[in-house]
PDB file of N, CA and C in Angstrom:
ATOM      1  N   UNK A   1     -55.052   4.944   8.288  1.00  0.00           N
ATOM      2  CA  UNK A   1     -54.750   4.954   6.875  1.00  0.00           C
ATOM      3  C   UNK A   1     -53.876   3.753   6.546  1.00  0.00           C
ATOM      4  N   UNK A   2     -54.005   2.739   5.434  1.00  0.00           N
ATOM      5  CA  UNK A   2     -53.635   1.954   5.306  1.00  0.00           C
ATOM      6  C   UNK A   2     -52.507   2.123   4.064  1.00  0.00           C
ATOM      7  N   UNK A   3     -51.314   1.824   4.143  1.00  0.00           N
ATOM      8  CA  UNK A   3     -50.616   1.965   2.715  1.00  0.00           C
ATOM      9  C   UNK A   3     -50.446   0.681   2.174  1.00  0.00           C
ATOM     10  N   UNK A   4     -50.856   0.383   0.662  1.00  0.00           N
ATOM     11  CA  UNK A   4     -50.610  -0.484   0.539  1.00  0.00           C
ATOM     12  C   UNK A   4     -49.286  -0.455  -0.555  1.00  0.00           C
ATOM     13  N   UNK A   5     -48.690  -1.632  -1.091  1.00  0.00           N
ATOM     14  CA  UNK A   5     -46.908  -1.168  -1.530  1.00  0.00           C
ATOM     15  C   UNK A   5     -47.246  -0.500  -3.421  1.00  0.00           C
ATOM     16  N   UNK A   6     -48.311  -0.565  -3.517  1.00  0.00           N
ATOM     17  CA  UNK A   6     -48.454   0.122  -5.074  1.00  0.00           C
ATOM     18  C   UNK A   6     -48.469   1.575  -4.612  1.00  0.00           C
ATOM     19  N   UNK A   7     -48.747   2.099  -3.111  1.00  0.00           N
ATOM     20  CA  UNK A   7     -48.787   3.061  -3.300  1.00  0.00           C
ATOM     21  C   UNK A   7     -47.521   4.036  -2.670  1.00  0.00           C
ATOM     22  N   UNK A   8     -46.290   3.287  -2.525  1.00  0.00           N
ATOM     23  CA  UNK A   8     -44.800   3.359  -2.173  1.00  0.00           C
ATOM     24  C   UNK A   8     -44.171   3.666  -3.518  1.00  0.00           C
ATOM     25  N   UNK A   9     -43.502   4.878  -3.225  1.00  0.00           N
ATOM     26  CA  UNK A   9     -42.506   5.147  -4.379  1.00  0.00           C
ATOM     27  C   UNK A   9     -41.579   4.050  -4.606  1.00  0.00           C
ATOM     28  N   UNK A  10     -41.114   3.759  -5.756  1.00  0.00           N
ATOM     29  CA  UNK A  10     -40.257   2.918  -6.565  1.00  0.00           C
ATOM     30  C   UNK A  10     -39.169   3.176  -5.500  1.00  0.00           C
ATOM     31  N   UNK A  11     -38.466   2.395  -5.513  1.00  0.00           N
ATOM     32  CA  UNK A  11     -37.198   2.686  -5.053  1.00  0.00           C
ATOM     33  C   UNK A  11     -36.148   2.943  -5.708  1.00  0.00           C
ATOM     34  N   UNK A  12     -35.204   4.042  -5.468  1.00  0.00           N
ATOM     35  CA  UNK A  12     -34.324   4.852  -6.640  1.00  0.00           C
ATOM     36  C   UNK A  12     -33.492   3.488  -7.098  1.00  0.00           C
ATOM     37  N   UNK A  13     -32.777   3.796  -7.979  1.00  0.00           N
ATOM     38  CA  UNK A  13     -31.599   2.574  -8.076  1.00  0.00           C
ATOM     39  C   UNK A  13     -30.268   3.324  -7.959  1.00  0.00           C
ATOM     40  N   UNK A  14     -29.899   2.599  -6.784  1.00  0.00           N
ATOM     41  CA  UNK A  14     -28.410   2.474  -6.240  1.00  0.00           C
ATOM     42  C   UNK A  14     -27.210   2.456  -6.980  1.00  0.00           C
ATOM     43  N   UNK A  15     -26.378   3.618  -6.624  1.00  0.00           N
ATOM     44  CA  UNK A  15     -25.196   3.740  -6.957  1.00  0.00           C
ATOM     45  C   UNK A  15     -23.743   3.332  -6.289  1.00  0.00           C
ATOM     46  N   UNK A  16     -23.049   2.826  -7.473  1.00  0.00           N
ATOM     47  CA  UNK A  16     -21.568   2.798  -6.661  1.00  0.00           C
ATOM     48  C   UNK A  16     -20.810   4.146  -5.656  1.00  0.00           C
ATOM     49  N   UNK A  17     -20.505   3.603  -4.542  1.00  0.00           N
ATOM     50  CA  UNK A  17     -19.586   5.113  -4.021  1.00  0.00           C
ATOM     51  C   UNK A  17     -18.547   5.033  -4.623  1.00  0.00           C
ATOM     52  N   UNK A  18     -18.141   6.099  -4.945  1.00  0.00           N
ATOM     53  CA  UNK A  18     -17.021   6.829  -4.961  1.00  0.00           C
ATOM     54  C   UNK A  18     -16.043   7.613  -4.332  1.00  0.00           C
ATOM     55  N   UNK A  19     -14.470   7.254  -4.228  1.00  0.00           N
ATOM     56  CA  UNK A  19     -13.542   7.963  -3.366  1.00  0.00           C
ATOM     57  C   UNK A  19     -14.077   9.420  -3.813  1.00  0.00           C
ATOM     58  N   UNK A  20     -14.816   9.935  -3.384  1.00  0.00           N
ATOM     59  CA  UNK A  20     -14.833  11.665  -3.396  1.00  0.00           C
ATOM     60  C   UNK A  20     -15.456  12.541  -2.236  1.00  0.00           C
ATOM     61  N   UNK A  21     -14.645  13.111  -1.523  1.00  0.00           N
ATOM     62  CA  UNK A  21     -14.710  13.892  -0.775  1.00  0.00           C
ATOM     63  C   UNK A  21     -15.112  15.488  -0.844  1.00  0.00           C
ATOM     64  N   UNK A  22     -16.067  16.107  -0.306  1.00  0.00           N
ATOM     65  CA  UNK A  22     -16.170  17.643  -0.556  1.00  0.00           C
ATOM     66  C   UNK A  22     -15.647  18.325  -2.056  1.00  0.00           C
ATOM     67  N   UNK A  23     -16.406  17.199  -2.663  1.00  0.00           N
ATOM     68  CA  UNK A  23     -16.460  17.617  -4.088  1.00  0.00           C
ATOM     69  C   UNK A  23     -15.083  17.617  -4.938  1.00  0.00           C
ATOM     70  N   UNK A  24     -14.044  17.012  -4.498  1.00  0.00           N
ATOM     71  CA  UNK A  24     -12.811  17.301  -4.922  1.00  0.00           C
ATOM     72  C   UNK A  24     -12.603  15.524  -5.283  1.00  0.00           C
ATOM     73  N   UNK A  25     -12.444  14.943  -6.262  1.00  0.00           N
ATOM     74  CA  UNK A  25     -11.993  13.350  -6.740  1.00  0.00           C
ATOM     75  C   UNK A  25     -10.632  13.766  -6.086  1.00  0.00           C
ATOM     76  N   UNK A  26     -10.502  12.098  -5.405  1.00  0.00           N
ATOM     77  CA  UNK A  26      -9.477  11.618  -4.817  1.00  0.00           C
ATOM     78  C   UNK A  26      -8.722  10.667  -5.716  1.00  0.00           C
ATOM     79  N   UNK A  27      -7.161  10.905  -5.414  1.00  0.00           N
ATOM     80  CA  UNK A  27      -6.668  10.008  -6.991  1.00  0.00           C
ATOM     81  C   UNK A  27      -6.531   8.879  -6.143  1.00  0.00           C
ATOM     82  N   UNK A  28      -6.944   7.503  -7.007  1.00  0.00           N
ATOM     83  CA  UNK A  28      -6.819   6.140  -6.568  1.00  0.00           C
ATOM     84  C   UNK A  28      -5.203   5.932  -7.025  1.00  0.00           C
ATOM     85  N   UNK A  29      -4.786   4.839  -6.199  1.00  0.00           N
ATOM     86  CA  UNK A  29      -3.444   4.805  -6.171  1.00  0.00           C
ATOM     87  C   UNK A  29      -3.330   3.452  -6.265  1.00  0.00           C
ATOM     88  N   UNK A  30      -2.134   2.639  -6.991  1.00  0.00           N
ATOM     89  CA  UNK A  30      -2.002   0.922  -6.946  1.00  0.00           C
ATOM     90  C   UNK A  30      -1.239   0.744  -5.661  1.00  0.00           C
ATOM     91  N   UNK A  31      -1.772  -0.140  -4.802  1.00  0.00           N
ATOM     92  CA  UNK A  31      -1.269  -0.107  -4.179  1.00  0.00           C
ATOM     93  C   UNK A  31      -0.090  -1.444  -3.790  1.00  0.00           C
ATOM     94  N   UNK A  32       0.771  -0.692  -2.930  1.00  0.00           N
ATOM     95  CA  UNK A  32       2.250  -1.695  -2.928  1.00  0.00           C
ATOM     96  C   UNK A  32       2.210  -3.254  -3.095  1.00  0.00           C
ATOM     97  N   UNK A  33       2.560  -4.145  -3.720  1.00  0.00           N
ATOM     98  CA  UNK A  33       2.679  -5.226  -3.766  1.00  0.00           C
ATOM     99  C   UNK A  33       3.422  -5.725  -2.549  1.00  0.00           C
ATOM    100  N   UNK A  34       2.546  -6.756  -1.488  1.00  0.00           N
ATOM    101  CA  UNK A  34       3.102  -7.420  -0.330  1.00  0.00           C
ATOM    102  C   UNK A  34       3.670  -8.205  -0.453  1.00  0.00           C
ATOM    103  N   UNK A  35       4.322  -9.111  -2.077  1.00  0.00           N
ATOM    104  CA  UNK A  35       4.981 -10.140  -2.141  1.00  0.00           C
ATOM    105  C   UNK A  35       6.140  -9.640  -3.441  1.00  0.00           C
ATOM    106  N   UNK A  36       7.243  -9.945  -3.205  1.00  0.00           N
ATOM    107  CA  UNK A  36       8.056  -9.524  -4.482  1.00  0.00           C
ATOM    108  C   UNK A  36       9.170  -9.882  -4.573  1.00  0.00           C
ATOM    109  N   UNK A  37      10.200 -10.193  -5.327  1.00  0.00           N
ATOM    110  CA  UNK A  37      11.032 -10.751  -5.252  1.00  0.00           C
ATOM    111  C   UNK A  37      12.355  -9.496  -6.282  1.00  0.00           C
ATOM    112  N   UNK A  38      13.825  -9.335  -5.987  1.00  0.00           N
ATOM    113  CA  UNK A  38      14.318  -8.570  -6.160  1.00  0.00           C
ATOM    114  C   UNK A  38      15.774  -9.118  -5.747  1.00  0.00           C
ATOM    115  N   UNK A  39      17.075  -8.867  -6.735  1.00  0.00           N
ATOM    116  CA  UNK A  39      18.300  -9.351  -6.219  1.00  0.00           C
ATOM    117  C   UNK A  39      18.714 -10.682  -5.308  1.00  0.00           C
ATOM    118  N   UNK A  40      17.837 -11.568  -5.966  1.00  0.00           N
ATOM    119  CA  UNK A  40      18.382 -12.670  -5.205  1.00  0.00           C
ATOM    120  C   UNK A  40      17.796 -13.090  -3.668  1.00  0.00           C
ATOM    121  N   UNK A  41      16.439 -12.142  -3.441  1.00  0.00           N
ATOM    122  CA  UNK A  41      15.128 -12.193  -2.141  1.00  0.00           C
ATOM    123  C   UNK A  41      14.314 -12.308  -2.880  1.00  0.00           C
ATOM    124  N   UNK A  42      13.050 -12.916  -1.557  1.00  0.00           N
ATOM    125  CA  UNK A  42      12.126 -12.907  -1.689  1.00  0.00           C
ATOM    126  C   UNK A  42      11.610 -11.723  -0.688  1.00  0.00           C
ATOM    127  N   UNK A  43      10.924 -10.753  -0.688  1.00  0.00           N
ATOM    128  CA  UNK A  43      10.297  -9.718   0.391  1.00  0.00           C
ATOM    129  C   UNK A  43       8.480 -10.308   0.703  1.00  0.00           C
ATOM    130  N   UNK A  44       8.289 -10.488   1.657  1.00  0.00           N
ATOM    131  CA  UNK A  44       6.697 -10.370   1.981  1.00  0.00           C
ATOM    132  C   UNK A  44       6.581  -9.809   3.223  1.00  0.00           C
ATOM    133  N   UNK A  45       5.392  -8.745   3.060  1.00  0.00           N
ATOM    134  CA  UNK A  45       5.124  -7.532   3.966  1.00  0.00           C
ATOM    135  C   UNK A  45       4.808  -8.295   5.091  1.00  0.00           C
ATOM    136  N   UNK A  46       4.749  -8.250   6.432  1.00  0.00           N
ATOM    137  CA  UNK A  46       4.155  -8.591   7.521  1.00  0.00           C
ATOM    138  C   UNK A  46       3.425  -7.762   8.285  1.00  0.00           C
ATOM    139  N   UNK A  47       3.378  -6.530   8.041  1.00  0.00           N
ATOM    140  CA  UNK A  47       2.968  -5.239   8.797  1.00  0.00           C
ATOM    141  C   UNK A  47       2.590  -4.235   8.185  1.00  0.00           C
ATOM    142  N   UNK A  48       1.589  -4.133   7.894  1.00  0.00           N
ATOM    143  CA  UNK A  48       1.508  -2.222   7.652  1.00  0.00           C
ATOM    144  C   UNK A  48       0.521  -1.460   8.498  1.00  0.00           C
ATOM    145  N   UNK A  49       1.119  -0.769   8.785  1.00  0.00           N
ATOM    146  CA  UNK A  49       0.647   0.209   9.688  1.00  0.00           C
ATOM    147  C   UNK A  49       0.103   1.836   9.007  1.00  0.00           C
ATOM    148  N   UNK A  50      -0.839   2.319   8.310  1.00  0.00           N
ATOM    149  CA  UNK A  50      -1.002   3.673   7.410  1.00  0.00           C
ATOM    150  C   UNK A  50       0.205   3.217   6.054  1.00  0.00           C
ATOM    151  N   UNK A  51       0.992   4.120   6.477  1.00  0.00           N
ATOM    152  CA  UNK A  51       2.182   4.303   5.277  1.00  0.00           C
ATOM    153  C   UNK A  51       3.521   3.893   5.329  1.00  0.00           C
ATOM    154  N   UNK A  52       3.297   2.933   6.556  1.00  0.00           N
ATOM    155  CA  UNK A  52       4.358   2.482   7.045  1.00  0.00           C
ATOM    156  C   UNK A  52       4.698   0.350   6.668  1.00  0.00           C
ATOM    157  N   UNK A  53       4.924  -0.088   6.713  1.00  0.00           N
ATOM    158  CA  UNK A  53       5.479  -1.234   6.106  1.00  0.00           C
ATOM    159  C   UNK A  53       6.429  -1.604   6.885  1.00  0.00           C
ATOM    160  N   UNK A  54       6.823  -3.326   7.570  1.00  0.00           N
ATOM    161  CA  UNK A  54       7.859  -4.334   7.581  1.00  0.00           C
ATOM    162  C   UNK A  54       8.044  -5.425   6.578  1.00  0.00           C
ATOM    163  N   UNK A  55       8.380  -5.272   5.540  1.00  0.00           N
ATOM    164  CA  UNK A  55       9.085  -6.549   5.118  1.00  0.00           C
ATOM    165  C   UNK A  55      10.165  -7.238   5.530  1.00  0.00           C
ATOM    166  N   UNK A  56       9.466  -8.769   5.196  1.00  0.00           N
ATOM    167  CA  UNK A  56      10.336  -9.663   5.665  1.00  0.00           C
ATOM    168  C   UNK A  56      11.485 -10.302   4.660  1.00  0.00           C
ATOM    169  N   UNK A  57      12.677  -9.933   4.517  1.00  0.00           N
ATOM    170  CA  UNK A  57      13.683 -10.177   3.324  1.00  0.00           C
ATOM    171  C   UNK A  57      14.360 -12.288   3.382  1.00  0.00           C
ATOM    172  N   UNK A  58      14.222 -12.699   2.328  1.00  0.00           N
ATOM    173  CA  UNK A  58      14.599 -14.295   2.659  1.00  0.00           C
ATOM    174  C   UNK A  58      15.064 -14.400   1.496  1.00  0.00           C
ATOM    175  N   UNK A  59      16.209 -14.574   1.183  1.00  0.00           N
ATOM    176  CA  UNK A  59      17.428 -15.394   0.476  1.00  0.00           C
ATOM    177  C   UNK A  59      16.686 -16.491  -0.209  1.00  0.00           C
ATOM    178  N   UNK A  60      16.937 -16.060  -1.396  1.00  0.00           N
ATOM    179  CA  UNK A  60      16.003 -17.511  -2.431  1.00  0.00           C
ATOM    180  C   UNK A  60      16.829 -18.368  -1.947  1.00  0.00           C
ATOM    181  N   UNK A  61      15.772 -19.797  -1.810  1.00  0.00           N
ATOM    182  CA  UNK A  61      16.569 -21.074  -1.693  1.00  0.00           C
ATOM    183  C   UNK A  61      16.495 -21.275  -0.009  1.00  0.00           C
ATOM    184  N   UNK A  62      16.289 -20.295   0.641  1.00  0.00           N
ATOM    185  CA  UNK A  62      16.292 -20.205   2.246  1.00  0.00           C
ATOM    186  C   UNK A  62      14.550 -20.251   2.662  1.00  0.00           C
ATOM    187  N   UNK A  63      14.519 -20.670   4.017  1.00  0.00           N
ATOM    188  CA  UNK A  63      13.388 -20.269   4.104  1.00  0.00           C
ATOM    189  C   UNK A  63      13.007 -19.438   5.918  1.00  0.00           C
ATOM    190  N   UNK A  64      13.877 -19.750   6.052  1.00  0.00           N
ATOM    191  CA  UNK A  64      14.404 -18.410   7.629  1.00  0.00           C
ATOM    192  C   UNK A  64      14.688 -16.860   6.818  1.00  0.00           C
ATOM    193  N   UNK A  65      14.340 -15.880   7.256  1.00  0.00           N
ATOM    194  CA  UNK A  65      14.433 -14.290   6.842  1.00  0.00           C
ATOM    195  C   UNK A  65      15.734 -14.268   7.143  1.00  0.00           C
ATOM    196  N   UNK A  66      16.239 -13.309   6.501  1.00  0.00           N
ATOM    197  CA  UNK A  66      17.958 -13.334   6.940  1.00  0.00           C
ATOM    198  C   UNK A  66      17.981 -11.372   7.517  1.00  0.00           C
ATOM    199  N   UNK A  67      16.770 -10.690   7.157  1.00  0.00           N
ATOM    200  CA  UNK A  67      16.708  -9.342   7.616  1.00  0.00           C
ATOM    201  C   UNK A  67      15.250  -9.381   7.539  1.00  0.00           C
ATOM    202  N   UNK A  68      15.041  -7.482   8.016  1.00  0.00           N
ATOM    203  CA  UNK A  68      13.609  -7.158   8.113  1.00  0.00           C
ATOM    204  C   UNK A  68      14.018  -5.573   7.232  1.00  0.00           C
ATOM    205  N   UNK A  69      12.894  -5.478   6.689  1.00  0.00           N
ATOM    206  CA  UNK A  69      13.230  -3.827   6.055  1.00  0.00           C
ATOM    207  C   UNK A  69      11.935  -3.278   6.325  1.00  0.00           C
ATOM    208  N   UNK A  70      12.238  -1.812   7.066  1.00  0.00           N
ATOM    209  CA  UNK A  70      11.138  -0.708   7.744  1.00  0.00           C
ATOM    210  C   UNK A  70      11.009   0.481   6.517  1.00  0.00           C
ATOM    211  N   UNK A  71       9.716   0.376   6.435  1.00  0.00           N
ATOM    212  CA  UNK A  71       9.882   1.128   4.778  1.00  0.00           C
ATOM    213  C   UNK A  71       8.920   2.008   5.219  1.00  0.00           C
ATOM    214  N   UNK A  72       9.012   3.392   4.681  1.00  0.00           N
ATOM    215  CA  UNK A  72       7.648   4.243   4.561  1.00  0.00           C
ATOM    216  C   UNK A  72       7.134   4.649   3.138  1.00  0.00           C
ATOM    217  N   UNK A  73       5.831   4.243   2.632  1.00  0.00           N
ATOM    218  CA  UNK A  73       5.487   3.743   1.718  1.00  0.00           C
ATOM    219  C   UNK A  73       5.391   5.392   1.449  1.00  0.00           C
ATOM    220  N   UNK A  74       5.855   5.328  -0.184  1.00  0.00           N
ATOM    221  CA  UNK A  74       5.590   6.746  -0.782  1.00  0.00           C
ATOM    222  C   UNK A  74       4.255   6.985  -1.827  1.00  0.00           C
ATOM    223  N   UNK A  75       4.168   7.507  -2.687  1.00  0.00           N
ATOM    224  CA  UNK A  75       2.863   7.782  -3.060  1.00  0.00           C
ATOM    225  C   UNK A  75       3.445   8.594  -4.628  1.00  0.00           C
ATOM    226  N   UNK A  76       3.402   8.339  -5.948  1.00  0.00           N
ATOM    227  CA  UNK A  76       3.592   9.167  -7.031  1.00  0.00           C
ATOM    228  C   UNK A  76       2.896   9.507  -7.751  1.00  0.00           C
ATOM    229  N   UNK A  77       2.477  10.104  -8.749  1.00  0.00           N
ATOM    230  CA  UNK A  77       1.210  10.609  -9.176  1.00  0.00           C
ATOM    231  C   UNK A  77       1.461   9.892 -10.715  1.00  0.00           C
ATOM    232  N   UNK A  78       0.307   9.479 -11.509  1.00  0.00           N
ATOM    233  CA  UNK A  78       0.198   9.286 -12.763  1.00  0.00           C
ATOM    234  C   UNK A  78       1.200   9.839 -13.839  1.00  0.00           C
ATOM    235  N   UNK A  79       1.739  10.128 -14.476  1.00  0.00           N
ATOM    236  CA  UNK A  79       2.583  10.463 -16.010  1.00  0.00           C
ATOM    237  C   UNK A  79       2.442   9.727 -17.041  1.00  0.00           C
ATOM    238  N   UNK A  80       2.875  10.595 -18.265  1.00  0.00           N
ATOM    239  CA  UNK A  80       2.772   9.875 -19.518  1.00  0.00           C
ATOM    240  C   UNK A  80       5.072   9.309 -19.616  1.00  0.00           C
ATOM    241  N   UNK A  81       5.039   8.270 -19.944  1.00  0.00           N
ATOM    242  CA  UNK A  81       5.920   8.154 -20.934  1.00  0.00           C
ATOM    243  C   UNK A  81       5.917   8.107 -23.024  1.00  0.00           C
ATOM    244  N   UNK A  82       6.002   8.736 -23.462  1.00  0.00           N
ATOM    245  CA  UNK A  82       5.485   9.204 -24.540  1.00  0.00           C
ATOM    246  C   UNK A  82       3.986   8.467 -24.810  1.00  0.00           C
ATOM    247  N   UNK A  83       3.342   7.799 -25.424  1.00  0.00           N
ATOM    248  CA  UNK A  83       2.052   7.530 -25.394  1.00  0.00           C
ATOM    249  C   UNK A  83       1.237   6.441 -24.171  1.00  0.00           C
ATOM    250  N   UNK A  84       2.486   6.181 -23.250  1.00  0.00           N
ATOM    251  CA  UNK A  84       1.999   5.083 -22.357  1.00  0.00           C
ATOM    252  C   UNK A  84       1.768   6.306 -21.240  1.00  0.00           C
ATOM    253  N   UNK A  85       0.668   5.464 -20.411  1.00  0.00           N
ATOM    254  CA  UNK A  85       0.266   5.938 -19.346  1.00  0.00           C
ATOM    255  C   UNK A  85       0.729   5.251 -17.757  1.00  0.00           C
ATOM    256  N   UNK A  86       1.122   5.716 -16.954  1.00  0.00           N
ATOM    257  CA  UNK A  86       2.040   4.897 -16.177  1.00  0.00           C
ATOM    258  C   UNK A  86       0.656   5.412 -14.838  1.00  0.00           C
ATOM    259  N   UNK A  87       0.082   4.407 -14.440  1.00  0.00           N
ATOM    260  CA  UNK A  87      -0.495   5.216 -12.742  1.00  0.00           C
ATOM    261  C   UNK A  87      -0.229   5.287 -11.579  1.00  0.00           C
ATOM    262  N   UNK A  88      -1.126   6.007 -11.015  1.00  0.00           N
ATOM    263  CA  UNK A  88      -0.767   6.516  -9.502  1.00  0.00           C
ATOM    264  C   UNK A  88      -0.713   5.743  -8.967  1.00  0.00           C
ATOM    265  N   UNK A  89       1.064   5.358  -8.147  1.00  0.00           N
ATOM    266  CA  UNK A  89       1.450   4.138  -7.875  1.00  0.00           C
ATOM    267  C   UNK A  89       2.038   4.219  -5.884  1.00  0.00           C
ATOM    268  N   UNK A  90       1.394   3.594  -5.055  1.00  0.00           N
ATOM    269  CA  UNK A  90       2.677   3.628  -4.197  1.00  0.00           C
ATOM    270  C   UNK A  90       3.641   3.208  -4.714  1.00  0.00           C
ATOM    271  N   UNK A  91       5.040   3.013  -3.836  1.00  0.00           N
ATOM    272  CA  UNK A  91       6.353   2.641  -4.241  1.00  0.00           C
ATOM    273  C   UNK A  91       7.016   2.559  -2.967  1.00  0.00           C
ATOM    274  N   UNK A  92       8.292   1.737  -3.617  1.00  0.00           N
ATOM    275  CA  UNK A  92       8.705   1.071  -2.205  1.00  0.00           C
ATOM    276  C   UNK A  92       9.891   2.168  -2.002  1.00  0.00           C
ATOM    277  N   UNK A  93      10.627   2.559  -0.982  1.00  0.00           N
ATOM    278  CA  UNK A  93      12.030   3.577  -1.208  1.00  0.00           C
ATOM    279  C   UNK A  93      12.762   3.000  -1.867  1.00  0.00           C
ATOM    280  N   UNK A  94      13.558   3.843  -3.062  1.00  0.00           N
ATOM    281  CA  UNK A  94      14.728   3.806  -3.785  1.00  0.00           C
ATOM    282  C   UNK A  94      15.683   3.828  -3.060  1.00  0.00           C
ATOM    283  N   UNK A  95      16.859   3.404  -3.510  1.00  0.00           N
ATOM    284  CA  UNK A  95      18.564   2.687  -2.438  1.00  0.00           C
ATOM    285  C   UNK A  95      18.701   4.343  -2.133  1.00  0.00           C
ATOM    286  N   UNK A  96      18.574   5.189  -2.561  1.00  0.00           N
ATOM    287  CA  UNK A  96      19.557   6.379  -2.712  1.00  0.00           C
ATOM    288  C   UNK A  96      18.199   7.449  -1.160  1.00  0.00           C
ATOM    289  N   UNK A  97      17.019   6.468  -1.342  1.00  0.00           N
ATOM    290  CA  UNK A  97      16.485   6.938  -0.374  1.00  0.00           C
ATOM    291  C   UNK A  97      16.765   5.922   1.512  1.00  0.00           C
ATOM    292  N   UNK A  98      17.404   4.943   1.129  1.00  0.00           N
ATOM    293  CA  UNK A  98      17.374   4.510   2.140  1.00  0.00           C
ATOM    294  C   UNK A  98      18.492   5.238   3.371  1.00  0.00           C
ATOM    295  N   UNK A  99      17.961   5.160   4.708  1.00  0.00           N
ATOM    296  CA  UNK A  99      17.828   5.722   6.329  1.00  0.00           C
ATOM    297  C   UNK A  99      17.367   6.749   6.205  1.00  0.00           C
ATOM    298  N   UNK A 100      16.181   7.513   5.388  1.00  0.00           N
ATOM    299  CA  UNK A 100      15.537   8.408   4.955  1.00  0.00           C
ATOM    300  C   UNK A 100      13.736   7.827   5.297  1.00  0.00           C
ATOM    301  N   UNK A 101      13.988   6.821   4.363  1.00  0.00           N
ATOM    302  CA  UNK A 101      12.760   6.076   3.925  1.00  0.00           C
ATOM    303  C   UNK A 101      12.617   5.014   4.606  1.00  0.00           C
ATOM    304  N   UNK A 102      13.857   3.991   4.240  1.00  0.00           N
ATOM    305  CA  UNK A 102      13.267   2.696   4.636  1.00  0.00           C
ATOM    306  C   UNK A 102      14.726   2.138   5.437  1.00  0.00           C
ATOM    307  N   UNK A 103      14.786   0.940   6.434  1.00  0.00           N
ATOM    308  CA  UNK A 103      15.838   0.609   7.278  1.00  0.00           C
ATOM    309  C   UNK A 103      15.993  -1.268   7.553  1.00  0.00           C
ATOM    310  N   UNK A 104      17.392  -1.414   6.891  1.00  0.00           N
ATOM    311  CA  UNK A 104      16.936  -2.670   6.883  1.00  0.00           C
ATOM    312  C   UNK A 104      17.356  -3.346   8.423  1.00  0.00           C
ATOM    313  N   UNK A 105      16.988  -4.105   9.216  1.00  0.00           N
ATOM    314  CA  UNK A 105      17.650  -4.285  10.398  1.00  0.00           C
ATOM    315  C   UNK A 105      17.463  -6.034  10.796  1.00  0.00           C
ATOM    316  N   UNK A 106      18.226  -6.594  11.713  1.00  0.00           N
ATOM    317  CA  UNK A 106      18.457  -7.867  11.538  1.00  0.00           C
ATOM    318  C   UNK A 106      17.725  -8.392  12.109  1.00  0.00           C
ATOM    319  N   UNK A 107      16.719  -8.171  12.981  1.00  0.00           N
ATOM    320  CA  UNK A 107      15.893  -9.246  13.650  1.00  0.00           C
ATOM    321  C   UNK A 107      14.253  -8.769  13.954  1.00  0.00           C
ATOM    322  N   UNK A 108      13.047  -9.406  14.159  1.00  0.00           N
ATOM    323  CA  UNK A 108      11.454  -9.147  13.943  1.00  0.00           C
ATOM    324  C   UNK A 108      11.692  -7.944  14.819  1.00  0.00           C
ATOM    325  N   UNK A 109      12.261  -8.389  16.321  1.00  0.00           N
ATOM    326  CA  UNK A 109      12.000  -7.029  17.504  1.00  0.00           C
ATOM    327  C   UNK A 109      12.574  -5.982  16.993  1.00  0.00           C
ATOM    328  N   UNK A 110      13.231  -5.489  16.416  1.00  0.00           N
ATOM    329  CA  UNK A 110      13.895  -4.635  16.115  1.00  0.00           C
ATOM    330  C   UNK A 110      12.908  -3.713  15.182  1.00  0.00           C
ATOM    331  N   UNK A 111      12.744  -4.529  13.886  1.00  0.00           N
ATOM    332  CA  UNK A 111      11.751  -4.296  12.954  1.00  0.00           C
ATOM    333  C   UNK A 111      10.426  -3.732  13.530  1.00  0.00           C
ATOM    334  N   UNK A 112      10.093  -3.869  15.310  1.00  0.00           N
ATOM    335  CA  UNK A 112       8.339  -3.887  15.267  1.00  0.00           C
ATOM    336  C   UNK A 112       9.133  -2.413  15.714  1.00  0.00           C
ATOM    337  N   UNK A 113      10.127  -2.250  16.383  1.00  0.00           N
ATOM    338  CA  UNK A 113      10.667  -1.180  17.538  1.00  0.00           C
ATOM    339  C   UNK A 113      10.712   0.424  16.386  1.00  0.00           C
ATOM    340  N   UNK A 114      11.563  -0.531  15.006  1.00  0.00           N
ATOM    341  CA  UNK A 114      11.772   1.220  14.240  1.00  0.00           C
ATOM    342  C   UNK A 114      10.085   1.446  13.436  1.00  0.00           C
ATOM    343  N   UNK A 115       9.270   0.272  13.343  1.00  0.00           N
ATOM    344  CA  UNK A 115       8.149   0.851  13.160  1.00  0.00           C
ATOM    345  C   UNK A 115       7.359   1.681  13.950  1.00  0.00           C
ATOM    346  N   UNK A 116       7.582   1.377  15.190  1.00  0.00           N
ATOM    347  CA  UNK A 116       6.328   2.223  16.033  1.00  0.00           C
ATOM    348  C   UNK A 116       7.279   3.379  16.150  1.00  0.00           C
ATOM    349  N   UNK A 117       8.832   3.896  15.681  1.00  0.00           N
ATOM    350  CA  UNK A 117       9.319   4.961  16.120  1.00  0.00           C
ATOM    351  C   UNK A 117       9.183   6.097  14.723  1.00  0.00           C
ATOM    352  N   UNK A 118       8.700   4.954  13.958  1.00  0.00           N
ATOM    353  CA  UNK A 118       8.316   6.108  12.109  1.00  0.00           C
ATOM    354  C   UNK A 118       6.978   6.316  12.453  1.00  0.00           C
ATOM    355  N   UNK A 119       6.079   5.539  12.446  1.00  0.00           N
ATOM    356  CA  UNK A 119       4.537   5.925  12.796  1.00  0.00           C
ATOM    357  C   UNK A 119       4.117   7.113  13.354  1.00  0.00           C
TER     358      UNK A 119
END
C-alpha cells in the first residue's frame, strides 16, 4: 500500500507549553536580579545553586569585592497596592532577616563553604 502525503492528516498546529502541572497553574515568579547596586555596592551573583545565591559585594569606585553575601532566595506571592498590581517576585533577604537568610562573609572560599552548608 502506497501512502501518498494528500493522504496524511494535516498536521495539528502546535502549542506553547505551559508551567502547568497535574492540572494545577504554577505561579510564574520574576526572578532575582544578578546585577544591582545598593548603599554605596555594586552586588553581582556568581552562583546559584536552586534557591540559594553568592553575591559578590564591590565598593563603587573599587573593582576587587571587598565581601561575599550567601543568600537564600525567597519567593512572595502577587498583591494589590490599591489599584497597582505588584508580582510574584523572588527577593533578596531583608537586614532584619539576615544569619537567618543570607551571610555576608569575607572571602570566595568561605562563600562556596556556607553555600554547600545551606543547600
Amino acid at each position: 500500500m502506497t501512502i501518498s502525503p494528500l493522504s496524511l492528516p494535516s498536521p495539528k498546529k502546535k502549542t506553547r507549553s505551559t508551567a502547568e502541572a497535574g492540572g494545577k497553574k504554577s505561579k510564574p515568579y520574576k526572578t532575582l536580579a544578578t546585577f544591582f547596586c545598593k548603599d554605596g555596592f555594586t552586588f553581582r551573583q556568581i552562583v546559584r545553586e536552586g534557591n540559594a545565591a553568592i553575591y559578590e559585594q564591590v565598593l563603587k569606585g573599587r573593582s576587587n569585592p571587598s565581601a561575599y553575601e550567601v543568600v537564600i532566595i525567597r519567593k512572595r506571592e502577587a498583591f494589590k497596592i490599591g489599584n497597582r498590581s505588584i508580582e510574584a517576585a523572588e527577593y533578596y533577604p531583608k537586614s532584619d532577616e539576615w544569619g537567618s537568610y543570607g551571610w555576608t562573609v569575607k572571602n570566595r572560599e568561605d562563600a562556596f563553604a556556607k553555600l554547600r552548608e545551606v543547600v
